[in-house]
N, C-alpha and C. Protein backbone atom coordinates (compact mmCIF):
# COMPACT_ATOMS: atom_id res chain seq x y z
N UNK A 1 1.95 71.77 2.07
CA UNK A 1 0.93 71.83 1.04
C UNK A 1 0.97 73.21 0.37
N UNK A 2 1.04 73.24 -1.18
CA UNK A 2 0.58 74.54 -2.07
C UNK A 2 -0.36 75.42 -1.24
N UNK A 3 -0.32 76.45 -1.41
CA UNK A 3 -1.26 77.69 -1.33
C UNK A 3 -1.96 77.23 -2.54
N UNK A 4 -3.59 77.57 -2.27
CA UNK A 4 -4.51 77.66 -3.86
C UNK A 4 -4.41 79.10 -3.75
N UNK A 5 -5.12 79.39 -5.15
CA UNK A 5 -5.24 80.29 -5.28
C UNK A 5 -6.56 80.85 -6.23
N UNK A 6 -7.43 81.81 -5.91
CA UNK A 6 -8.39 82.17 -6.51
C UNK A 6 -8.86 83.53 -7.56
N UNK A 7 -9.21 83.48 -8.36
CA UNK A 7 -9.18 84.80 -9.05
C UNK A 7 -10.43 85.68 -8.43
N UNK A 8 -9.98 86.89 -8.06
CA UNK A 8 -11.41 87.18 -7.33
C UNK A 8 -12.26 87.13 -7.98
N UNK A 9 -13.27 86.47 -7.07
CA UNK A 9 -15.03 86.63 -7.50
C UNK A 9 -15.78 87.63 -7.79
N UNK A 10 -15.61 88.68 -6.94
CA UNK A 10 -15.88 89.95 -6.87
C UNK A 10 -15.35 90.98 -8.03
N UNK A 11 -14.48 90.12 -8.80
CA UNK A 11 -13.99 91.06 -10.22
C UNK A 11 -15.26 91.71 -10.87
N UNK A 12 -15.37 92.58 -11.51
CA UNK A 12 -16.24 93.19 -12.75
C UNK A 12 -15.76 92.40 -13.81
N UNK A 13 -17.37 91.70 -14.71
CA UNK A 13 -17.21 90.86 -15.44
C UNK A 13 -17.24 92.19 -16.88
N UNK A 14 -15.77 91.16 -17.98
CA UNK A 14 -15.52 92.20 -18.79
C UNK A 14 -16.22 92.59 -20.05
N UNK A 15 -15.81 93.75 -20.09
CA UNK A 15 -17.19 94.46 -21.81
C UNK A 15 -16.66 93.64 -22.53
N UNK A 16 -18.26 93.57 -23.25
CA UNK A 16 -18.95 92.62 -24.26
C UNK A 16 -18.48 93.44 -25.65
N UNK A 17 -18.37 92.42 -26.56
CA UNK A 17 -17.44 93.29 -27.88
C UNK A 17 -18.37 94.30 -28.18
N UNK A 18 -19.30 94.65 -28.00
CA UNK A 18 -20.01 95.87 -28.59
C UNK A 18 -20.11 97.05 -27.70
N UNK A 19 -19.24 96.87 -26.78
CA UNK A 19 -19.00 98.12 -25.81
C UNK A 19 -17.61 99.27 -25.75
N UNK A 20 -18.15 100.30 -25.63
CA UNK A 20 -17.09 101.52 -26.65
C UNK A 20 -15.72 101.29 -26.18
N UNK A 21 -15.05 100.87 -27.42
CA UNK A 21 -13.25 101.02 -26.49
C UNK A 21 -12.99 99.79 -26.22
N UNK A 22 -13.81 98.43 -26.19
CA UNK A 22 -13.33 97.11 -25.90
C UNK A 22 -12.77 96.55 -27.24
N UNK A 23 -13.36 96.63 -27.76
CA UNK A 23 -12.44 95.76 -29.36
C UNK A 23 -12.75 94.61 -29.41
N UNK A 24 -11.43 93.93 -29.82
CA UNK A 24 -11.81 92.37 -29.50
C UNK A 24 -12.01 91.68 -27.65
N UNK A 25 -12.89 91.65 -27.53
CA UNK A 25 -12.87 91.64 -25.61
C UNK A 25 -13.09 90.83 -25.76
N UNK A 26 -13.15 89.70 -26.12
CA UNK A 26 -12.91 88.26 -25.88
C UNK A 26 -12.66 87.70 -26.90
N UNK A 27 -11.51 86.44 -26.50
CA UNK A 27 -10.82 86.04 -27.40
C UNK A 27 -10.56 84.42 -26.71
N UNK A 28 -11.12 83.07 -27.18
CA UNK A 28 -11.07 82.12 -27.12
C UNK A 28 -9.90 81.48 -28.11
N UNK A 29 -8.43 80.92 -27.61
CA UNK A 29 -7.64 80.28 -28.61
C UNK A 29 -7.28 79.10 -28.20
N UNK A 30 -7.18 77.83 -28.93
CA UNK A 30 -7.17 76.72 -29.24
C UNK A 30 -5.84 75.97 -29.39
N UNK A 31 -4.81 75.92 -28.96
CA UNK A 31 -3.57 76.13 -29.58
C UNK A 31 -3.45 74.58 -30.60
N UNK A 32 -2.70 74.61 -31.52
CA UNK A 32 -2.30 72.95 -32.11
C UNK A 32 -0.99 72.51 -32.01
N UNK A 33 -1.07 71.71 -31.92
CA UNK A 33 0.47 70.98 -31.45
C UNK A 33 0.56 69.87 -32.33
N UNK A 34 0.79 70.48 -33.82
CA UNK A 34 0.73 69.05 -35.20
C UNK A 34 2.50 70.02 -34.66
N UNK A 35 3.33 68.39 -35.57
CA UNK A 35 4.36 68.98 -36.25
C UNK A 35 4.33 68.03 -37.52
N UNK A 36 4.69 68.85 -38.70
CA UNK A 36 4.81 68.81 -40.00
C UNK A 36 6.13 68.81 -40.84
N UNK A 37 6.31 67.82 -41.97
CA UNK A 37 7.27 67.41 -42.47
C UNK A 37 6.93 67.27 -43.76
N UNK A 38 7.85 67.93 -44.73
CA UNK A 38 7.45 67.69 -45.92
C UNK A 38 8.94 66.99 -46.62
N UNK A 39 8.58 65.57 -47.19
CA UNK A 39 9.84 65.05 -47.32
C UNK A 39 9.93 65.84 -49.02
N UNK A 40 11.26 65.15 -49.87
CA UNK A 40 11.98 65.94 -50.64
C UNK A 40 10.91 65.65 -52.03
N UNK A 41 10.30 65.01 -52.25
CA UNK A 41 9.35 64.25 -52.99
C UNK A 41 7.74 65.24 -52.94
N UNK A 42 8.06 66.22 -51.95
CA UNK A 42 6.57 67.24 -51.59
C UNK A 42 5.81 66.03 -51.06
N UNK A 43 5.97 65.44 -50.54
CA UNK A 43 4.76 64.70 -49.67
C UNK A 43 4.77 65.45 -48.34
N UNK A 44 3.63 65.76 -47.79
CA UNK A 44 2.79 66.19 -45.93
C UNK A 44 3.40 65.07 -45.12
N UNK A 45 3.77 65.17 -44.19
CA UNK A 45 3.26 63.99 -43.31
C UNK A 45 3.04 64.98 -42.13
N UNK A 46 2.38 64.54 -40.85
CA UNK A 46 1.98 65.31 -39.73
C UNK A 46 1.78 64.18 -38.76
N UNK A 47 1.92 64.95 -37.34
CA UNK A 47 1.43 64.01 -36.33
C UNK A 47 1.30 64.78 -35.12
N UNK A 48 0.41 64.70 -34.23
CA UNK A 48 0.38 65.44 -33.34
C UNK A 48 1.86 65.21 -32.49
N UNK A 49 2.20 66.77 -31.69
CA UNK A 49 3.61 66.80 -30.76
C UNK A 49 3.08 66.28 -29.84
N UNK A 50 1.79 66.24 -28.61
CA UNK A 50 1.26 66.06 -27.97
C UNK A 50 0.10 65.99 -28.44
N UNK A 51 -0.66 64.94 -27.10
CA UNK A 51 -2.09 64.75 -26.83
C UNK A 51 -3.02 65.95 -26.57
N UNK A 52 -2.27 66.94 -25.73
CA UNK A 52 -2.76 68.36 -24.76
C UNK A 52 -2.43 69.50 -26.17
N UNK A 53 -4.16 69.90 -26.15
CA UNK A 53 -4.01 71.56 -26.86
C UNK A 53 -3.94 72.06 -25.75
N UNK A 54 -3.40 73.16 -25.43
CA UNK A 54 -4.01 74.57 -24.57
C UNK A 54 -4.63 75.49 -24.72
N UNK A 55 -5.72 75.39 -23.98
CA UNK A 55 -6.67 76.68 -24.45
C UNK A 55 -5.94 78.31 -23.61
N UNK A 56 -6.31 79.19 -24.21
CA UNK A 56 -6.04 80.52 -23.50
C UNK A 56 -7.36 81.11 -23.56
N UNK A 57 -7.40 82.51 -23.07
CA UNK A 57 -8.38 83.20 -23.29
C UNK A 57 -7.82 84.47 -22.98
N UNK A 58 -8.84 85.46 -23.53
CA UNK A 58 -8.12 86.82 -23.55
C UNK A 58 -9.52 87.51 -23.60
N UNK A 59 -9.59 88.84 -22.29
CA UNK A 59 -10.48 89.10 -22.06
C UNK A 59 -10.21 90.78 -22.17
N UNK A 60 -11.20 91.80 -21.77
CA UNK A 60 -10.81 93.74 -22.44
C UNK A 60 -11.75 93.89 -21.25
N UNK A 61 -11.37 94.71 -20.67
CA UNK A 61 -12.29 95.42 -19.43
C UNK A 61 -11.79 96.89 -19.85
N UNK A 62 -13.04 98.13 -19.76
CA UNK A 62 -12.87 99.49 -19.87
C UNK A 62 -13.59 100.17 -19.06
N UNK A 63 -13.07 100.84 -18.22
CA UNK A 63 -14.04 101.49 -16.63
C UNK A 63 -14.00 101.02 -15.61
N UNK A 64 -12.87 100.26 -15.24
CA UNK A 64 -12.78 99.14 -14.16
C UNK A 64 -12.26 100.69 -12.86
N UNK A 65 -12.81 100.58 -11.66
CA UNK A 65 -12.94 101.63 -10.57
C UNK A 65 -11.49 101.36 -10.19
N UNK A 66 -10.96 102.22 -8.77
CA UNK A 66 -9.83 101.98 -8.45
C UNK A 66 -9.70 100.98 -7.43
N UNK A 67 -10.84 100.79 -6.58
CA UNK A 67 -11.07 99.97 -5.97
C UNK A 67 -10.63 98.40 -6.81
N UNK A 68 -11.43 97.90 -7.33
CA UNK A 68 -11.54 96.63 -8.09
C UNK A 68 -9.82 96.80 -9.02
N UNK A 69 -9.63 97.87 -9.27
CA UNK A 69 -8.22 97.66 -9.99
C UNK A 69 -7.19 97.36 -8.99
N UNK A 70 -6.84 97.95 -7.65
CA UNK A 70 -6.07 97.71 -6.74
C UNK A 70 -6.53 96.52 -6.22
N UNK A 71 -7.47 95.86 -6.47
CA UNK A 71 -7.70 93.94 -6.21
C UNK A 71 -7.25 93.15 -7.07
N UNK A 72 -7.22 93.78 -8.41
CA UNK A 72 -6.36 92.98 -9.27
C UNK A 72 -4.79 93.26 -9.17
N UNK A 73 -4.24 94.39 -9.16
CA UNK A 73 -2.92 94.46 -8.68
C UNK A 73 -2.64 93.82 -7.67
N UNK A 74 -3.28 93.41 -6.63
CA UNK A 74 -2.70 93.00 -5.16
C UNK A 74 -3.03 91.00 -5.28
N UNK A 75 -3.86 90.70 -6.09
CA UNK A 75 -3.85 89.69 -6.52
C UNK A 75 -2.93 89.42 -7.83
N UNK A 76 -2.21 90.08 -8.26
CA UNK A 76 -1.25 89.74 -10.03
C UNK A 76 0.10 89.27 -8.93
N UNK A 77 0.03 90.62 -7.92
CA UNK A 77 1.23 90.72 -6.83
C UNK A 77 1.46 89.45 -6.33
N UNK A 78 0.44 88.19 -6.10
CA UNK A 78 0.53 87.07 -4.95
C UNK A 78 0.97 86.06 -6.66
N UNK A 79 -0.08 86.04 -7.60
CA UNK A 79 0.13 85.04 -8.57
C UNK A 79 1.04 85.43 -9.64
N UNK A 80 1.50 86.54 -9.91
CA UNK A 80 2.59 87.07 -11.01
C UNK A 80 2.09 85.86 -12.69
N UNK A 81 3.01 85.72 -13.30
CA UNK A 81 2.70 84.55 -14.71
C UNK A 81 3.35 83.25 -14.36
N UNK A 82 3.55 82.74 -12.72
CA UNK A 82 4.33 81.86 -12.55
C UNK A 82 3.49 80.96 -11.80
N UNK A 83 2.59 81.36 -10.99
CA UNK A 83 1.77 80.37 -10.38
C UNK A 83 -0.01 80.45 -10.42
N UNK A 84 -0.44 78.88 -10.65
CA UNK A 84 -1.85 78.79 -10.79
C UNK A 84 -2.53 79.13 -10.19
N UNK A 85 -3.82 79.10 -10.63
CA UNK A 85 -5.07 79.91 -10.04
C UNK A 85 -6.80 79.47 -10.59
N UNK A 86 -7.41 79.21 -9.77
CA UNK A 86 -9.01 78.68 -9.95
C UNK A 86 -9.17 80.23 -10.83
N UNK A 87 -9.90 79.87 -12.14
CA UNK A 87 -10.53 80.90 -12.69
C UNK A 87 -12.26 80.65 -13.40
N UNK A 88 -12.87 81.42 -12.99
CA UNK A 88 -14.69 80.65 -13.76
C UNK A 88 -14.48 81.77 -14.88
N UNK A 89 -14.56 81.29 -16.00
CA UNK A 89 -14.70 81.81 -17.52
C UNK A 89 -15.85 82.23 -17.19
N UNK A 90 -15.96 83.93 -17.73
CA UNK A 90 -17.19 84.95 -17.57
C UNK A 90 -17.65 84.41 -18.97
N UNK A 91 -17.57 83.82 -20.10
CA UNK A 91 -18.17 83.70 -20.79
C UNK A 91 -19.11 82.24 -20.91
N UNK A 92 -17.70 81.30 -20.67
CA UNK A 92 -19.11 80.01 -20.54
C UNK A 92 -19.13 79.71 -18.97
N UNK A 93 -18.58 80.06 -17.80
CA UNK A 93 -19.56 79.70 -16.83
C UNK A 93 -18.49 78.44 -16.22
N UNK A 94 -17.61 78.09 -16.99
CA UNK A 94 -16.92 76.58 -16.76
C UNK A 94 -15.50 77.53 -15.67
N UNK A 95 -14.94 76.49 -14.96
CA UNK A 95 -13.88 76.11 -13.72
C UNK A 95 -13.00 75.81 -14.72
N UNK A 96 -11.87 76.49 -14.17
CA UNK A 96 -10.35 76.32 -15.14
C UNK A 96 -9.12 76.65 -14.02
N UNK A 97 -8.04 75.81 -14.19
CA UNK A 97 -7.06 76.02 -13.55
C UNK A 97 -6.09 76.55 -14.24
N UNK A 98 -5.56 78.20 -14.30
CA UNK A 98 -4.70 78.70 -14.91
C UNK A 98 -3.69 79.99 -14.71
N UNK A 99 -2.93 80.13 -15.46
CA UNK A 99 -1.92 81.11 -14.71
C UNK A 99 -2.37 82.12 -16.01
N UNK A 100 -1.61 83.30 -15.71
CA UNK A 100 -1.95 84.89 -16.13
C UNK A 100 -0.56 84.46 -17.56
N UNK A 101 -0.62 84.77 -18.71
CA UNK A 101 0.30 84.58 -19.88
C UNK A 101 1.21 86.38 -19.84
N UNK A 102 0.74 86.89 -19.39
CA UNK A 102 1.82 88.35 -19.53
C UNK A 102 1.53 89.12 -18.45
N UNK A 103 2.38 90.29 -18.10
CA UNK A 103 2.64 91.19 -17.27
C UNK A 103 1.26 92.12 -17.25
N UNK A 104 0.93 92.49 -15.60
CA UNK A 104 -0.13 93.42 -15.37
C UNK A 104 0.54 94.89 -16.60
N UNK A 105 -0.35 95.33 -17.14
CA UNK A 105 0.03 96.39 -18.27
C UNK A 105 -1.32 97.25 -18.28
N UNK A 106 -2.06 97.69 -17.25
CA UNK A 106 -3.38 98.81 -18.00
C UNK A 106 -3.35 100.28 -17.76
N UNK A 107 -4.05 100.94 -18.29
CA UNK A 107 -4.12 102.32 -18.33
C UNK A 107 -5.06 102.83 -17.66
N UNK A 108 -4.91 103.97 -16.86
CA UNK A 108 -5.90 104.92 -16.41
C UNK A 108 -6.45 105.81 -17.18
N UNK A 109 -8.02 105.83 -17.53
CA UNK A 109 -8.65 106.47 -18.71
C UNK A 109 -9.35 107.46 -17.93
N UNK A 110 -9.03 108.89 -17.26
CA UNK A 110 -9.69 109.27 -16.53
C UNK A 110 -11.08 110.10 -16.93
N UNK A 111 -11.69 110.38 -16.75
CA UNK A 111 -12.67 109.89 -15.38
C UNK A 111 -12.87 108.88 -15.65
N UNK A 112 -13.35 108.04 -17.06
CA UNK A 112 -14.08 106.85 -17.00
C UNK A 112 -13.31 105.28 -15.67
N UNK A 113 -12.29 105.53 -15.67
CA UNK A 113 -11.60 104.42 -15.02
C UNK A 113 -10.21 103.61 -15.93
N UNK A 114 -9.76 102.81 -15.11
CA UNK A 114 -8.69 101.72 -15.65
C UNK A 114 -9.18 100.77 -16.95
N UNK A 115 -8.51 100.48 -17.97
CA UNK A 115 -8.93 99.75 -18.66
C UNK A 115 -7.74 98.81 -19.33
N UNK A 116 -8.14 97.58 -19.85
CA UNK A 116 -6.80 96.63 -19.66
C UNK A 116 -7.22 95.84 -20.52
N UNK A 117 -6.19 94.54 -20.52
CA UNK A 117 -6.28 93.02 -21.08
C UNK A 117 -5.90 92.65 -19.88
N UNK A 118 -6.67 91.37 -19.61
CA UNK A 118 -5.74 89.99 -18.91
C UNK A 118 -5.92 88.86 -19.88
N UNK A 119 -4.83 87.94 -19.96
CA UNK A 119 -5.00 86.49 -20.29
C UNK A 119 -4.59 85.42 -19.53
N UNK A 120 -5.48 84.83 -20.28
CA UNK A 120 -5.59 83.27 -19.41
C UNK A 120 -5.30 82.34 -19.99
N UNK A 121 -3.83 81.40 -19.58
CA UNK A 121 -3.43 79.68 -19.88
C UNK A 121 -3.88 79.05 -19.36
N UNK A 122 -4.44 77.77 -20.19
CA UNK A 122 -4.93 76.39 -19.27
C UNK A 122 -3.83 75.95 -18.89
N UNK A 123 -3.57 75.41 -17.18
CA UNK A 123 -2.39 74.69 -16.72
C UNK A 123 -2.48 73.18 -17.14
């Protein structure tokens, strides 16, 4: 049987766009999967490639301690962008099964702390 896997609970939930240095800190995307054809006559035609959009999400944390940052490193370490993971969206509250879309990448802002992006694919 798979290992599950969980995103810690215990994470610091991330700054809200009006907090200094976050930017866009959250970012809800929708993906579409039309493909489109325009025959020689300029007529559209379209049709969905698939049934399945994928949602992502993309979240900005600034001040994250070293503690809580070495939980996310030691957890990126077990799930890397290759395997799934239970995640609860800090914004609506909802259960999602998804893997990480790019490489751990954050900065140490000292004193204030670590500050980063993670994103999130729906599996």
């Amino acid at each position: 049987m798979a290992e599950t896997y969980t995103f810690p609970t215990d994470f610091p939930e991330p700054n809200i766009a009006s907090s200094s240095g976050a930017g866009d800190s959250y970012k809800d995307k929708l993906q579409d999967s039309t493909i489109s054809v325009t025959s020689d006559a300029n007529y559209k035609k379209t049709r969905p490639r698939t049934t399945r959009m994928v949602e992502t999400w993309t979240y900005t944390w600034v001040g994250v301690n070293d503690a809580d940052f070495a939980k996310l490193q030691a957890f990126f370490r077990q799930v890397g962008t290759f395997q799934q993971f239970a995640w609860k969206d800090w914004n609506t509250k909802k259960d999602h099964v998804v893997r990480f879309i790019e490489a751990l990448e954050w900065q140490e802002n000292y004193p204030y702390g670590w500050q980063g992006t993670l994103k999130f694919e729906e599996v």
